[in-house]
N, C-alpha and C. Protein backbone atom coordinates (compact mmCIF):
# COMPACT_ATOMS: atom_id res chain seq x y z
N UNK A 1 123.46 53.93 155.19
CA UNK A 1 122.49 54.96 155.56
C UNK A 1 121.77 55.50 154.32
N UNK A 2 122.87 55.59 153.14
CA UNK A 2 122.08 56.01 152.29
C UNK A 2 120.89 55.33 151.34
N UNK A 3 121.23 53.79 151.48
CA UNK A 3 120.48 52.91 150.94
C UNK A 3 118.82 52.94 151.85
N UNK A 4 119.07 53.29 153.53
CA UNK A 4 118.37 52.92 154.28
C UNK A 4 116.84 54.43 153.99
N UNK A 5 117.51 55.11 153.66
CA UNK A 5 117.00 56.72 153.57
C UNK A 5 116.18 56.64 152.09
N UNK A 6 116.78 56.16 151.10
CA UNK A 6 116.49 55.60 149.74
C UNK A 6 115.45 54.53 149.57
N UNK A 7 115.24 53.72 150.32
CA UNK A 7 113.85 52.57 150.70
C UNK A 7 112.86 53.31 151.43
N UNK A 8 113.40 54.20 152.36
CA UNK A 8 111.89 54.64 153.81
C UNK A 8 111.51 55.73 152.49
N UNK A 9 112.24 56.92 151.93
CA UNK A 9 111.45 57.82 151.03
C UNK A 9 110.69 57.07 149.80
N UNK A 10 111.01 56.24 149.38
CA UNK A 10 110.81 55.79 148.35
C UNK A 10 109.29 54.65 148.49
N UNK A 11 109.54 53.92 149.72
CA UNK A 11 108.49 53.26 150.04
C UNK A 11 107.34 53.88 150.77
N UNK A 12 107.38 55.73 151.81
CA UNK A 12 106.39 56.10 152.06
C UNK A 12 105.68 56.79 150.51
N UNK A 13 106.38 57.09 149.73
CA UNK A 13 106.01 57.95 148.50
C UNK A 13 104.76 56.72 148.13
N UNK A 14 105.57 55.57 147.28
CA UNK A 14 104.65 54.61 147.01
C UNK A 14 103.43 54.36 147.86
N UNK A 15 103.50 53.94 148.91
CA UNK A 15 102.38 53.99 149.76
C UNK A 15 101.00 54.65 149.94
N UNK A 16 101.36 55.91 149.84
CA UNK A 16 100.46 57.69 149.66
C UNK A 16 100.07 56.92 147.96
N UNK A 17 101.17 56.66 147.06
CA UNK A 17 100.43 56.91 145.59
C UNK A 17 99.74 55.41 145.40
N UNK A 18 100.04 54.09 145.73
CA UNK A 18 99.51 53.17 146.01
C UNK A 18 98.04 53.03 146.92
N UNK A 19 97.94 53.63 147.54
CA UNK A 19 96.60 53.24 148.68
C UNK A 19 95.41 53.30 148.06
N UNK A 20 95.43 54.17 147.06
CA UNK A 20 93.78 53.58 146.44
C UNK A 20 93.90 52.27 145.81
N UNK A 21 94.97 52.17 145.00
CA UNK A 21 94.96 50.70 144.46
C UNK A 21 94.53 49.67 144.94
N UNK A 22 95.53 49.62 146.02
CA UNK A 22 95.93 48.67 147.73
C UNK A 22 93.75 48.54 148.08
N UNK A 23 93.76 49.59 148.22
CA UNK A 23 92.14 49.50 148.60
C UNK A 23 91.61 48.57 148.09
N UNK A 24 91.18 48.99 146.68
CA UNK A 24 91.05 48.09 146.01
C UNK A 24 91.18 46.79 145.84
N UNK A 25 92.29 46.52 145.43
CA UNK A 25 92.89 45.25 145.67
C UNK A 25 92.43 44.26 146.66
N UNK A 26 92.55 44.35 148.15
CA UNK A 26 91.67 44.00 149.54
C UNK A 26 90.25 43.81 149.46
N UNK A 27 89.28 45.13 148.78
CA UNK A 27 88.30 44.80 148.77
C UNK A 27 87.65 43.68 147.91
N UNK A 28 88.48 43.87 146.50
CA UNK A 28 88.15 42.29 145.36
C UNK A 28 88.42 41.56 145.77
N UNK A 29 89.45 41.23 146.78
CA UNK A 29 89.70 40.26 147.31
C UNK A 29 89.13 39.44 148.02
N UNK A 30 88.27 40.20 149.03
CA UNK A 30 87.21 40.38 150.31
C UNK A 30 86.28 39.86 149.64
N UNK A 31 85.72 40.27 148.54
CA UNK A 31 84.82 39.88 147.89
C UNK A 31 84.71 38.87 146.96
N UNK A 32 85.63 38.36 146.35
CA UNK A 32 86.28 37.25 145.39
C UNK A 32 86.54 35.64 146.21
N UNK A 33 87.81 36.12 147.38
CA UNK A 33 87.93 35.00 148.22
C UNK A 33 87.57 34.90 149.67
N UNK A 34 86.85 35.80 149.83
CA UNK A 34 86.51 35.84 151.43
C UNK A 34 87.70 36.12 152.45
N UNK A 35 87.81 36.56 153.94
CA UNK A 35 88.54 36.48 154.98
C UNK A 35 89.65 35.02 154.59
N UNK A 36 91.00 35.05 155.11
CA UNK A 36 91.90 36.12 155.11
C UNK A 36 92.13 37.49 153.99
N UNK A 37 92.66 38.41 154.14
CA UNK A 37 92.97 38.96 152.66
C UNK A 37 94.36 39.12 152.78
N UNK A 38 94.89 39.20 153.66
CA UNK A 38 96.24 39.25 154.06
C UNK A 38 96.68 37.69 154.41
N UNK A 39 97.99 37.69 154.09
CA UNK A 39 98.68 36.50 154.54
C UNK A 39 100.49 36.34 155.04
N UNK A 40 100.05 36.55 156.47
CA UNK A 40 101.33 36.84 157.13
C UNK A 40 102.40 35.87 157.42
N UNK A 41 103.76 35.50 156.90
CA UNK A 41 104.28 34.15 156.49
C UNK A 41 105.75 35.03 157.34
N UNK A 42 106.02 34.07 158.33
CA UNK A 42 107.32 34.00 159.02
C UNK A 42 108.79 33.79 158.49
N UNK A 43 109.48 35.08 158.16
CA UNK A 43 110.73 35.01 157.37
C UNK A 43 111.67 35.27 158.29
N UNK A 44 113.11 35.27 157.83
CA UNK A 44 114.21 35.68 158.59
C UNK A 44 114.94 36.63 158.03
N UNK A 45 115.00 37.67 159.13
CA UNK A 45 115.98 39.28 159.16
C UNK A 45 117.25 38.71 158.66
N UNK A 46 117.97 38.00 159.52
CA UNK A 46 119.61 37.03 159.42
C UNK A 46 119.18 36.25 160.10
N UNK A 47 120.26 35.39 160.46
CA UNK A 47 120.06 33.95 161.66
C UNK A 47 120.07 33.63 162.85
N UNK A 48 119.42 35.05 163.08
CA UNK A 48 118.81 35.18 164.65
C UNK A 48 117.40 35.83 164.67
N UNK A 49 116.93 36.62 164.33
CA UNK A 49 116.07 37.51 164.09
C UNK A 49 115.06 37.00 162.87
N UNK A 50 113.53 36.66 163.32
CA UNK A 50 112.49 36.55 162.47
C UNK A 50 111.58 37.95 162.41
N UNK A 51 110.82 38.09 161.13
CA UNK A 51 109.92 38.71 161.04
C UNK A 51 108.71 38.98 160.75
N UNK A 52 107.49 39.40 160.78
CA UNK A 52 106.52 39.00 159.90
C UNK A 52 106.20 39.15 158.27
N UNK A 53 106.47 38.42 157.38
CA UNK A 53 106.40 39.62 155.65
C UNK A 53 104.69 39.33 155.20
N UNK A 54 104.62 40.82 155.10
CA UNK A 54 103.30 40.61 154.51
C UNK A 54 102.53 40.26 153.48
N UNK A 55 101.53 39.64 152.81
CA UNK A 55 101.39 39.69 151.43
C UNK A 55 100.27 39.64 151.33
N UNK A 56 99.42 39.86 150.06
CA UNK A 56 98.00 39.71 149.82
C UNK A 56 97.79 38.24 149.53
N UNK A 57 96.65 37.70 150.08
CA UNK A 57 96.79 36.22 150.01
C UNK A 57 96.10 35.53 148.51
N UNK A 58 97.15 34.70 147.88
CA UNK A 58 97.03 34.05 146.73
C UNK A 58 96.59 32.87 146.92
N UNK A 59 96.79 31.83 148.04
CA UNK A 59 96.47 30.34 148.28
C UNK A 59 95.29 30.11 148.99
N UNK A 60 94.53 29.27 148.42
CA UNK A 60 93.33 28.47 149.57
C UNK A 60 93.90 28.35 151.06
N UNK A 61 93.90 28.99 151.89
CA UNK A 61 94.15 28.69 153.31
C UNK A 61 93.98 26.84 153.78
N UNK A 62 95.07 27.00 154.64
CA UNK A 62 94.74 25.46 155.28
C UNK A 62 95.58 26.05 156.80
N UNK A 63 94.84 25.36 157.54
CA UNK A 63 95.64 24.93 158.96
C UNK A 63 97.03 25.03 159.55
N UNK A 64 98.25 24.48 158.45
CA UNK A 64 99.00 24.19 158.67
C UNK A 64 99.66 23.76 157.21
N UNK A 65 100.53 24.50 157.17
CA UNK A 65 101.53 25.04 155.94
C UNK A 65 102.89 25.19 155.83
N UNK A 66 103.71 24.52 155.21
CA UNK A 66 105.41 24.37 155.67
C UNK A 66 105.80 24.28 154.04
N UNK A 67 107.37 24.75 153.95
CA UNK A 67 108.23 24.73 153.00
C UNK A 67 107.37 25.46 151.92
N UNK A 68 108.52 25.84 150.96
CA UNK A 68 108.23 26.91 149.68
C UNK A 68 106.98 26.20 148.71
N UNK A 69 106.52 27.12 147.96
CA UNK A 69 105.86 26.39 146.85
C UNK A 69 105.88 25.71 146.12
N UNK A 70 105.57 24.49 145.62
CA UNK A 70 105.70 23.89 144.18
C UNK A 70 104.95 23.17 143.84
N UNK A 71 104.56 22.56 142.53
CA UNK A 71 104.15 21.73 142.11
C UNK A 71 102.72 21.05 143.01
N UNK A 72 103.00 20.63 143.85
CA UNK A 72 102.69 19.69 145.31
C UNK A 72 101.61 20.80 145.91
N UNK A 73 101.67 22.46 145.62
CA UNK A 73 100.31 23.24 145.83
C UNK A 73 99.70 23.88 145.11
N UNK A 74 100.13 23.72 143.98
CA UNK A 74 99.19 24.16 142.47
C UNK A 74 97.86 24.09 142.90
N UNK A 75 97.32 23.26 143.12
CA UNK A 75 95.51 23.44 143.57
C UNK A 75 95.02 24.13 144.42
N UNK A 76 96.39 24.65 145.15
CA UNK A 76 96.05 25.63 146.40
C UNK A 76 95.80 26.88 146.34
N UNK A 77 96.17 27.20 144.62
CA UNK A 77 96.34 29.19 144.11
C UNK A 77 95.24 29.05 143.56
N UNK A 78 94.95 30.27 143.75
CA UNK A 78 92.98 30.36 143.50
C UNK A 78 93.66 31.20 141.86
N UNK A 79 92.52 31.56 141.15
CA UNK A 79 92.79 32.29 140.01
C UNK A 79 92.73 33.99 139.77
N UNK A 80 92.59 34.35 141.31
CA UNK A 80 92.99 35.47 141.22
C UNK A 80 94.23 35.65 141.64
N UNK A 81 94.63 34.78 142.65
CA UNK A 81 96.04 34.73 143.22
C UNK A 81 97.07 33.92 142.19
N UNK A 82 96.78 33.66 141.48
CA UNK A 82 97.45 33.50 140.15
C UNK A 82 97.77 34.91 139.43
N UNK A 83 96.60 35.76 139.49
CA UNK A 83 97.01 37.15 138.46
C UNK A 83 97.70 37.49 139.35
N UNK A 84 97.75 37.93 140.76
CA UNK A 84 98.68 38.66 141.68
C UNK A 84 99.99 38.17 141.39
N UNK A 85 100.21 36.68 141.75
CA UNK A 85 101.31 36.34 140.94
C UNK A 85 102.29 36.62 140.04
N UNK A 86 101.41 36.86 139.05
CA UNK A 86 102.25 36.85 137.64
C UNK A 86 102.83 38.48 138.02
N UNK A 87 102.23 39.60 138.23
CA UNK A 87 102.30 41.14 138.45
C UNK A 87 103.20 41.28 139.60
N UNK A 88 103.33 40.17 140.41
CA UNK A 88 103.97 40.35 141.80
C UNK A 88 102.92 41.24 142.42
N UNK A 89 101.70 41.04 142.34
CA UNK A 89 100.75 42.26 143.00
C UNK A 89 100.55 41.70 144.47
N UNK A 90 100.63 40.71 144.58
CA UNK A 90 100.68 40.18 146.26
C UNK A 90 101.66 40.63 146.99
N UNK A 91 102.81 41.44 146.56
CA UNK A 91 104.10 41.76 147.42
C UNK A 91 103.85 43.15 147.61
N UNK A 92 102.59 43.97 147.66
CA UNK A 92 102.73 45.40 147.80
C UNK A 92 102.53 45.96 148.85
N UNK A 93 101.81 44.94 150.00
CA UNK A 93 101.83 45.12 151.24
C UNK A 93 103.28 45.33 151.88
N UNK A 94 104.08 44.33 151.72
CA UNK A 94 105.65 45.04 151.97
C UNK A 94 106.23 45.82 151.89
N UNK A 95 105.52 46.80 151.59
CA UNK A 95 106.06 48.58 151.56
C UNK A 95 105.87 48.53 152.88
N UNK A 96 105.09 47.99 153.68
CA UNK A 96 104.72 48.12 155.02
C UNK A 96 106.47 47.60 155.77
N UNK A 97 106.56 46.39 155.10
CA UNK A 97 107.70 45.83 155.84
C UNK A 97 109.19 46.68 155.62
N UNK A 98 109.04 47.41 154.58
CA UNK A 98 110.25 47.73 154.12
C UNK A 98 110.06 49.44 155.07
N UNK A 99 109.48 49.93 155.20
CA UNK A 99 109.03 51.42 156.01
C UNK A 99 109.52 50.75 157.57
N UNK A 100 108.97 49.35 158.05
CA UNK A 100 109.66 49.26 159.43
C UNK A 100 111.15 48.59 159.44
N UNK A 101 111.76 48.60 158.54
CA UNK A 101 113.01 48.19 158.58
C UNK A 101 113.49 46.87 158.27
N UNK A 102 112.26 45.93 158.49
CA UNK A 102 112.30 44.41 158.24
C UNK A 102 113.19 44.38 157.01
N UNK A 103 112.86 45.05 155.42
CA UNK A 103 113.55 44.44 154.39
C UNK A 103 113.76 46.04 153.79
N UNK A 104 114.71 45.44 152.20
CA UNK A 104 114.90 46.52 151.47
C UNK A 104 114.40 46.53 149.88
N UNK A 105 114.29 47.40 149.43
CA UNK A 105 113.45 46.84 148.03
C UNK A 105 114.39 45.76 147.45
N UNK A 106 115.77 46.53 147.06
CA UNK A 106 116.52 45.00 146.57
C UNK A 106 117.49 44.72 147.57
N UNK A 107 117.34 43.13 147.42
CA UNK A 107 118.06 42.23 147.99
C UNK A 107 117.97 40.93 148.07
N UNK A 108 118.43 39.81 149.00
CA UNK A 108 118.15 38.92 148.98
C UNK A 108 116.63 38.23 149.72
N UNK A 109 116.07 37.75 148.91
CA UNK A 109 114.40 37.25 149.36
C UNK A 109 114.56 36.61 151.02
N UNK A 110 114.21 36.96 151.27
CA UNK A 110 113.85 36.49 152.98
C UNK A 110 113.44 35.14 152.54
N UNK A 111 114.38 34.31 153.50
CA UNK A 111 114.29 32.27 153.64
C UNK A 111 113.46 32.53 154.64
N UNK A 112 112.85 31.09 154.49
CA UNK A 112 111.83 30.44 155.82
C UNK A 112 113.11 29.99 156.90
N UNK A 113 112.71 30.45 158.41
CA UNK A 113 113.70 29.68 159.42
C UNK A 113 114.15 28.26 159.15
N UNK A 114 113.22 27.42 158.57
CA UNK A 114 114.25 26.25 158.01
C UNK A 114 114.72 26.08 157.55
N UNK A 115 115.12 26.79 156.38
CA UNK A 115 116.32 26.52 155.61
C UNK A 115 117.51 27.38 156.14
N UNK A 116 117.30 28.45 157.22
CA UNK A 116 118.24 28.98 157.41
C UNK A 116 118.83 28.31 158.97
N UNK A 117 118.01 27.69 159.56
CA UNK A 117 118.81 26.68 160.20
C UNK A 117 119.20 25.55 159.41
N UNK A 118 118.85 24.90 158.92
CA UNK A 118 119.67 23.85 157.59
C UNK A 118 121.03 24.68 156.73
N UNK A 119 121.46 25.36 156.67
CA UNK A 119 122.14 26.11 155.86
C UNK A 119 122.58 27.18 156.62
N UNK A 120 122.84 27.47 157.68
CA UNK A 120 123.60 28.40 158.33
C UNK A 120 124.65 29.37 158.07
N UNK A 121 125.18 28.47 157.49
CA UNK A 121 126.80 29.05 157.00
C UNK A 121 126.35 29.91 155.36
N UNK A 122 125.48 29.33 154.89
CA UNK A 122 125.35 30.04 154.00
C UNK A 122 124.68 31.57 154.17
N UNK A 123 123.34 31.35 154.74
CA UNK A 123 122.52 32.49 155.14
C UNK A 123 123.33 33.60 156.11
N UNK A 124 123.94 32.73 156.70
CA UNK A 124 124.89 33.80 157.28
C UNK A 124 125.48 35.09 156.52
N UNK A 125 125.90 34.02 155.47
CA UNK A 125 127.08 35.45 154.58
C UNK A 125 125.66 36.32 154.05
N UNK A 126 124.65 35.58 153.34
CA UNK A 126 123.64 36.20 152.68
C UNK A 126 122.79 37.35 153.07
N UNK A 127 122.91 36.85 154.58
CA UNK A 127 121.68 37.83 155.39
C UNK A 127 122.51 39.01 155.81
N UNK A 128 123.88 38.90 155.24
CA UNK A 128 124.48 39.93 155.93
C UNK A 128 123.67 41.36 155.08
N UNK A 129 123.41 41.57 154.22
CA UNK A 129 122.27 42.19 152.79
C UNK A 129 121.05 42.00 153.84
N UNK A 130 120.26 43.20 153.32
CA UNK A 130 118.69 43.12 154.09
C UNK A 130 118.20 42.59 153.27
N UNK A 131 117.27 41.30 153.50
CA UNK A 131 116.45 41.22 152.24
C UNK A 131 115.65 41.99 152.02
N UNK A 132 115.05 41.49 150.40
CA UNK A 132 114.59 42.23 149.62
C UNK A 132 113.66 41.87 149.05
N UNK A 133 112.50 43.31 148.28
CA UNK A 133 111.77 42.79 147.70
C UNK A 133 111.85 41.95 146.20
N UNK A 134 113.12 42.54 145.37
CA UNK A 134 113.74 42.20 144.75
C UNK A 134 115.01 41.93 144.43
N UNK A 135 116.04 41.53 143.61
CA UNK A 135 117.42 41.39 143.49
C UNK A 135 117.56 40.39 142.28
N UNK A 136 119.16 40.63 142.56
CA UNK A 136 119.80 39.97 141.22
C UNK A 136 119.20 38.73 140.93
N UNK A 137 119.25 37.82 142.39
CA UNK A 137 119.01 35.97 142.38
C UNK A 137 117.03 36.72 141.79
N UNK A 138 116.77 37.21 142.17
CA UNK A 138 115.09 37.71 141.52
C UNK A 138 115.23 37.36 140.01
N UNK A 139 115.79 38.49 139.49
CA UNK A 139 115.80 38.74 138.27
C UNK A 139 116.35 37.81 137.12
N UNK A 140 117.68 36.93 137.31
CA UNK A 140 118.36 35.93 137.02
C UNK A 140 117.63 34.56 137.52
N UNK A 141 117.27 34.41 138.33
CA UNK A 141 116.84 33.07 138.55
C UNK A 141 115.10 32.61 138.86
N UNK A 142 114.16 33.77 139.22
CA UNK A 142 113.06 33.32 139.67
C UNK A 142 112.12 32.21 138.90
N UNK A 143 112.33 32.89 137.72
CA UNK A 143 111.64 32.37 136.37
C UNK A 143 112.07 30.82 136.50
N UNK A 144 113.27 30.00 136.33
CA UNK A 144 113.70 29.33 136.49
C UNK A 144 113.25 28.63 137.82
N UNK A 145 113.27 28.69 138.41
CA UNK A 145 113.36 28.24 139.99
C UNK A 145 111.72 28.26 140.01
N UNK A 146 110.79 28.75 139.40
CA UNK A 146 109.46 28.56 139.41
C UNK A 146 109.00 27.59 138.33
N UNK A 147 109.50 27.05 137.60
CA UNK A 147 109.70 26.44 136.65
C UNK A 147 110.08 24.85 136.77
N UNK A 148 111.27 24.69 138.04
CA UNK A 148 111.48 23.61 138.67
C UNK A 148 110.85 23.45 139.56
N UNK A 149 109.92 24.06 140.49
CA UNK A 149 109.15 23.74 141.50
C UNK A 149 108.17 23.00 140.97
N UNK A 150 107.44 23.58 139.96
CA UNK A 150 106.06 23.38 139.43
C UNK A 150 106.45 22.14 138.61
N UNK A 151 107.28 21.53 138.35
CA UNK A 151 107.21 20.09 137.88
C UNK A 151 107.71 19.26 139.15
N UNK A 152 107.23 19.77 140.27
CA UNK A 152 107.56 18.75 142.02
C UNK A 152 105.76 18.48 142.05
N UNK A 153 105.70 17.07 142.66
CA UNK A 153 104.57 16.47 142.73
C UNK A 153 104.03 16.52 144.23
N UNK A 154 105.40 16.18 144.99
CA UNK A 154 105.24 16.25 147.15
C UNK A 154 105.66 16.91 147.60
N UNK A 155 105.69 17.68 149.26
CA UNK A 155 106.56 18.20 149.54
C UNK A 155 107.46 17.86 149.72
N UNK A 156 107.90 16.68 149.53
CA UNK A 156 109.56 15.85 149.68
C UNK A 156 110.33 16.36 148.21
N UNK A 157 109.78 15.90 147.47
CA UNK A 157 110.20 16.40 145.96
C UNK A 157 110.51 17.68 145.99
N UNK A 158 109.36 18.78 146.58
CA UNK A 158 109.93 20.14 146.02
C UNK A 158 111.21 20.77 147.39
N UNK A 159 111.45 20.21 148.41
CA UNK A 159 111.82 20.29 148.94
C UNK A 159 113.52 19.73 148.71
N UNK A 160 113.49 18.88 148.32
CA UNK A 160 114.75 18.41 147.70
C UNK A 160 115.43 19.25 146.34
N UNK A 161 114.61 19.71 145.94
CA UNK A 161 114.76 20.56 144.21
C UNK A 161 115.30 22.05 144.83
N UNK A 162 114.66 22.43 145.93
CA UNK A 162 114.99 23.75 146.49
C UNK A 162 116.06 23.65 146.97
N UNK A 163 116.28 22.67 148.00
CA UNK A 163 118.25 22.77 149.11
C UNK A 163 118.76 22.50 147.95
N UNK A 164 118.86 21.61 146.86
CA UNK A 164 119.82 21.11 146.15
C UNK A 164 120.37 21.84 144.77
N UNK A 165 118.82 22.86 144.61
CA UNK A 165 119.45 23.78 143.48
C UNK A 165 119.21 25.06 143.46
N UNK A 166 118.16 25.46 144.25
CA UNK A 166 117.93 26.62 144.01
C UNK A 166 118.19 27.29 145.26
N UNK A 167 118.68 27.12 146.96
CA UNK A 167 119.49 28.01 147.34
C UNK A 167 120.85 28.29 147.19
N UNK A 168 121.81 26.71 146.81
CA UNK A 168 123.45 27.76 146.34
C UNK A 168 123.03 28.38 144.74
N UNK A 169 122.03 27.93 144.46
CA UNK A 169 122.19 29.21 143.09
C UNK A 169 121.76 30.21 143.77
N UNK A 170 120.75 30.26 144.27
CA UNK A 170 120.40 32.09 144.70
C UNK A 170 121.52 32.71 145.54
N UNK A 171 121.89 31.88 146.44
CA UNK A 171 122.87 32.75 146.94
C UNK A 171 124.63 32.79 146.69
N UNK A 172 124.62 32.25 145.26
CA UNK A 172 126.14 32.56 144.74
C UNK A 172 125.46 34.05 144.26
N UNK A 173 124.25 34.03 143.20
CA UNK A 173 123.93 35.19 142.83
C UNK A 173 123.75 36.74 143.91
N UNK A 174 123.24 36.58 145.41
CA UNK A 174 123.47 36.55 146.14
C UNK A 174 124.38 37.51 146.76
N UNK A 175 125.37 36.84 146.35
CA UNK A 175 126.99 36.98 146.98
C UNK A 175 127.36 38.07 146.58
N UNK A 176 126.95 37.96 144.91
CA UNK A 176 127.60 38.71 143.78
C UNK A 176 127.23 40.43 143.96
N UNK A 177 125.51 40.60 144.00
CA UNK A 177 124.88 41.87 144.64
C UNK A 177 125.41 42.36 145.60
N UNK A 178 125.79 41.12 146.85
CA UNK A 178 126.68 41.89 148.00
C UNK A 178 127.92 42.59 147.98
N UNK A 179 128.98 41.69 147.48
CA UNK A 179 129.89 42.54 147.05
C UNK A 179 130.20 43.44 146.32
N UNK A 180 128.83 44.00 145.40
CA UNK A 180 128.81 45.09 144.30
C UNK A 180 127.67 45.99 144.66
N UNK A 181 127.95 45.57 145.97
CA UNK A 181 126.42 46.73 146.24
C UNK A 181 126.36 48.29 146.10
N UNK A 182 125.54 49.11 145.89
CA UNK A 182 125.62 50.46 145.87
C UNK A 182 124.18 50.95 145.16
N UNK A 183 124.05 52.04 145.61
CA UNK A 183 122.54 53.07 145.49
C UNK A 183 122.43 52.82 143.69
N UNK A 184 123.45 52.60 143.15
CA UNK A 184 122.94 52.99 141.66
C UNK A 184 122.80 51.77 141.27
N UNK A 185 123.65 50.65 141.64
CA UNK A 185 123.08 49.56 141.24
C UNK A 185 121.77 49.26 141.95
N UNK A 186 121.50 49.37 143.17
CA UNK A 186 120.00 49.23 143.80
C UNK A 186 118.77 49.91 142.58
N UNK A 187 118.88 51.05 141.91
CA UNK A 187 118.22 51.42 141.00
C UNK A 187 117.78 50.82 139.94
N UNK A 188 119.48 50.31 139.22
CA UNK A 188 119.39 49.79 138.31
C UNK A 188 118.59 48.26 138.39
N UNK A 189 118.74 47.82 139.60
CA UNK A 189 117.62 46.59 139.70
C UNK A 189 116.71 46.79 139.72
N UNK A 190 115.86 47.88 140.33
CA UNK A 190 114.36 47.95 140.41
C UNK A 190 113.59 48.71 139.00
N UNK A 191 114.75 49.44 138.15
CA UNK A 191 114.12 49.35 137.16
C UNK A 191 113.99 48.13 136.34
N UNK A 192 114.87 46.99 136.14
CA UNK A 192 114.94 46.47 135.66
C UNK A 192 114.11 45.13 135.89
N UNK A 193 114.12 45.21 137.02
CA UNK A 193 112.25 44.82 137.35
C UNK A 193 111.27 44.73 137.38
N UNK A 194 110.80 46.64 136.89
CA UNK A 194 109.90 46.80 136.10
C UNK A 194 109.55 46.60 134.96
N UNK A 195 110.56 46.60 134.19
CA UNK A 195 111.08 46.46 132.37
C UNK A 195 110.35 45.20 132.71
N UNK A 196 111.14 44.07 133.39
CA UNK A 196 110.35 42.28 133.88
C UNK A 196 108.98 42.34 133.94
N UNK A 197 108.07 43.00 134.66
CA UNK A 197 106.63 43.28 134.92
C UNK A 197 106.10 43.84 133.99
N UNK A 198 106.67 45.21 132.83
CA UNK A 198 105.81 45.31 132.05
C UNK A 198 106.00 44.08 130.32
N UNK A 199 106.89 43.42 130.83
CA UNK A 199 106.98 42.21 129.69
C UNK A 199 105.90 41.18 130.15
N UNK A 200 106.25 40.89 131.15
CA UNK A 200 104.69 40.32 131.66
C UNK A 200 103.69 40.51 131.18
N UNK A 201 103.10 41.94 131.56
CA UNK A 201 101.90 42.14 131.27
C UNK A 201 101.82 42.33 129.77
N UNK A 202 102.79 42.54 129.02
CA UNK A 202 102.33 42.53 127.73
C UNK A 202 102.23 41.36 126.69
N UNK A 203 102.76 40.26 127.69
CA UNK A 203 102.69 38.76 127.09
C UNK A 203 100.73 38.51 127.32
């Protein structure tokens, strides 16, 4: 409860101090890449329950779109959705998701329904955690895990690189947040997230 009370205050606050940004943001967007500006991508609550997560859209739209990123859609990120990228500025619409209960700031990243029917037993223990906008497997592994995608050429390739290394790594890391969970460590991740974002931007 207290974690749950700690995301809704914390994410309406942001919201109110975010919305001119957010404005912003939509309208360059509007104006930069045209309709969509939003891009609504089907995740999973646990292994029953889907949701919608929201994001500002970084990729050339197509028709029909399956499995995580890599390598294999590099031509698909426009160069503003590249800067959103790097800032995580495409994930700020999810204050939206995290205010209706869908996720929590930290935790484990919401899987696509296919891997969590492929992997059941795992997502199971994982989803028992709300996902999140951030977390440990975030902070410890993203860098990495974006790193091996982007040298995948097909979606067969990046698809194989993901089941085979980068969900039991995310979710041993995962595991670890779950069983050590608590309000101060939840803190201590999202600052330490930021510390991540303003190294970013100062590279």
């Amino acid at each position: 409860m207290g974690k749950r009370l700690f995301d809704f205050a914390l994410a309406a606050l942001l919201s109110v101090l975010l919305a001119p940004f957010l404005t912003i943001l939509v309208l360059w967007l509007l104006f930069r890449e045209g309709r969509p500006v939003f891009y609504p991508a089907n995740r999973m609550r646990n292994c029953e329950r889907s949701f919608v997560l929201w994001k500002l859209r970084t990729m050339k739209a197509v028709e029909q779109d399956a499995g995580v990123s890599g390598g294999d859609k590099a031509q698909r990120i426009t160069p503003t959705g590249l800067w959103l990228r790097r800032f995580r500025l495409d994930e700020l619409p999810q204050l939206w998701n995290i205010l209706k209960g869908d996720m929590s700031f930290v935790g484990p990243r919401p899987p696509l329904r296919d891997y969590v029917e492929r992997f059941p037993t795992i997502y199971r223990n994982v989803l028992r955690s709300r996902p999140g906008i951030t977390g440990l497997a975030t902070l410890h592994f993203h860098r990495r895990e974006a790193r091996l995608l982007s040298q995948c050429r097909t979606a067969e390739e990046t698809d194989l690189v993901y089941t085979r290394v980068c969900v039991p790594r995310k979710a041993r890391l995962d595991m670890i947040y779950q069983r050590h969970a608590s309000l101060t460590w939840d803190i201590a991740l999202l600052l330490a997230t930021l510390k991540s974002l303003l190294r970013s931007r100062a590279r």
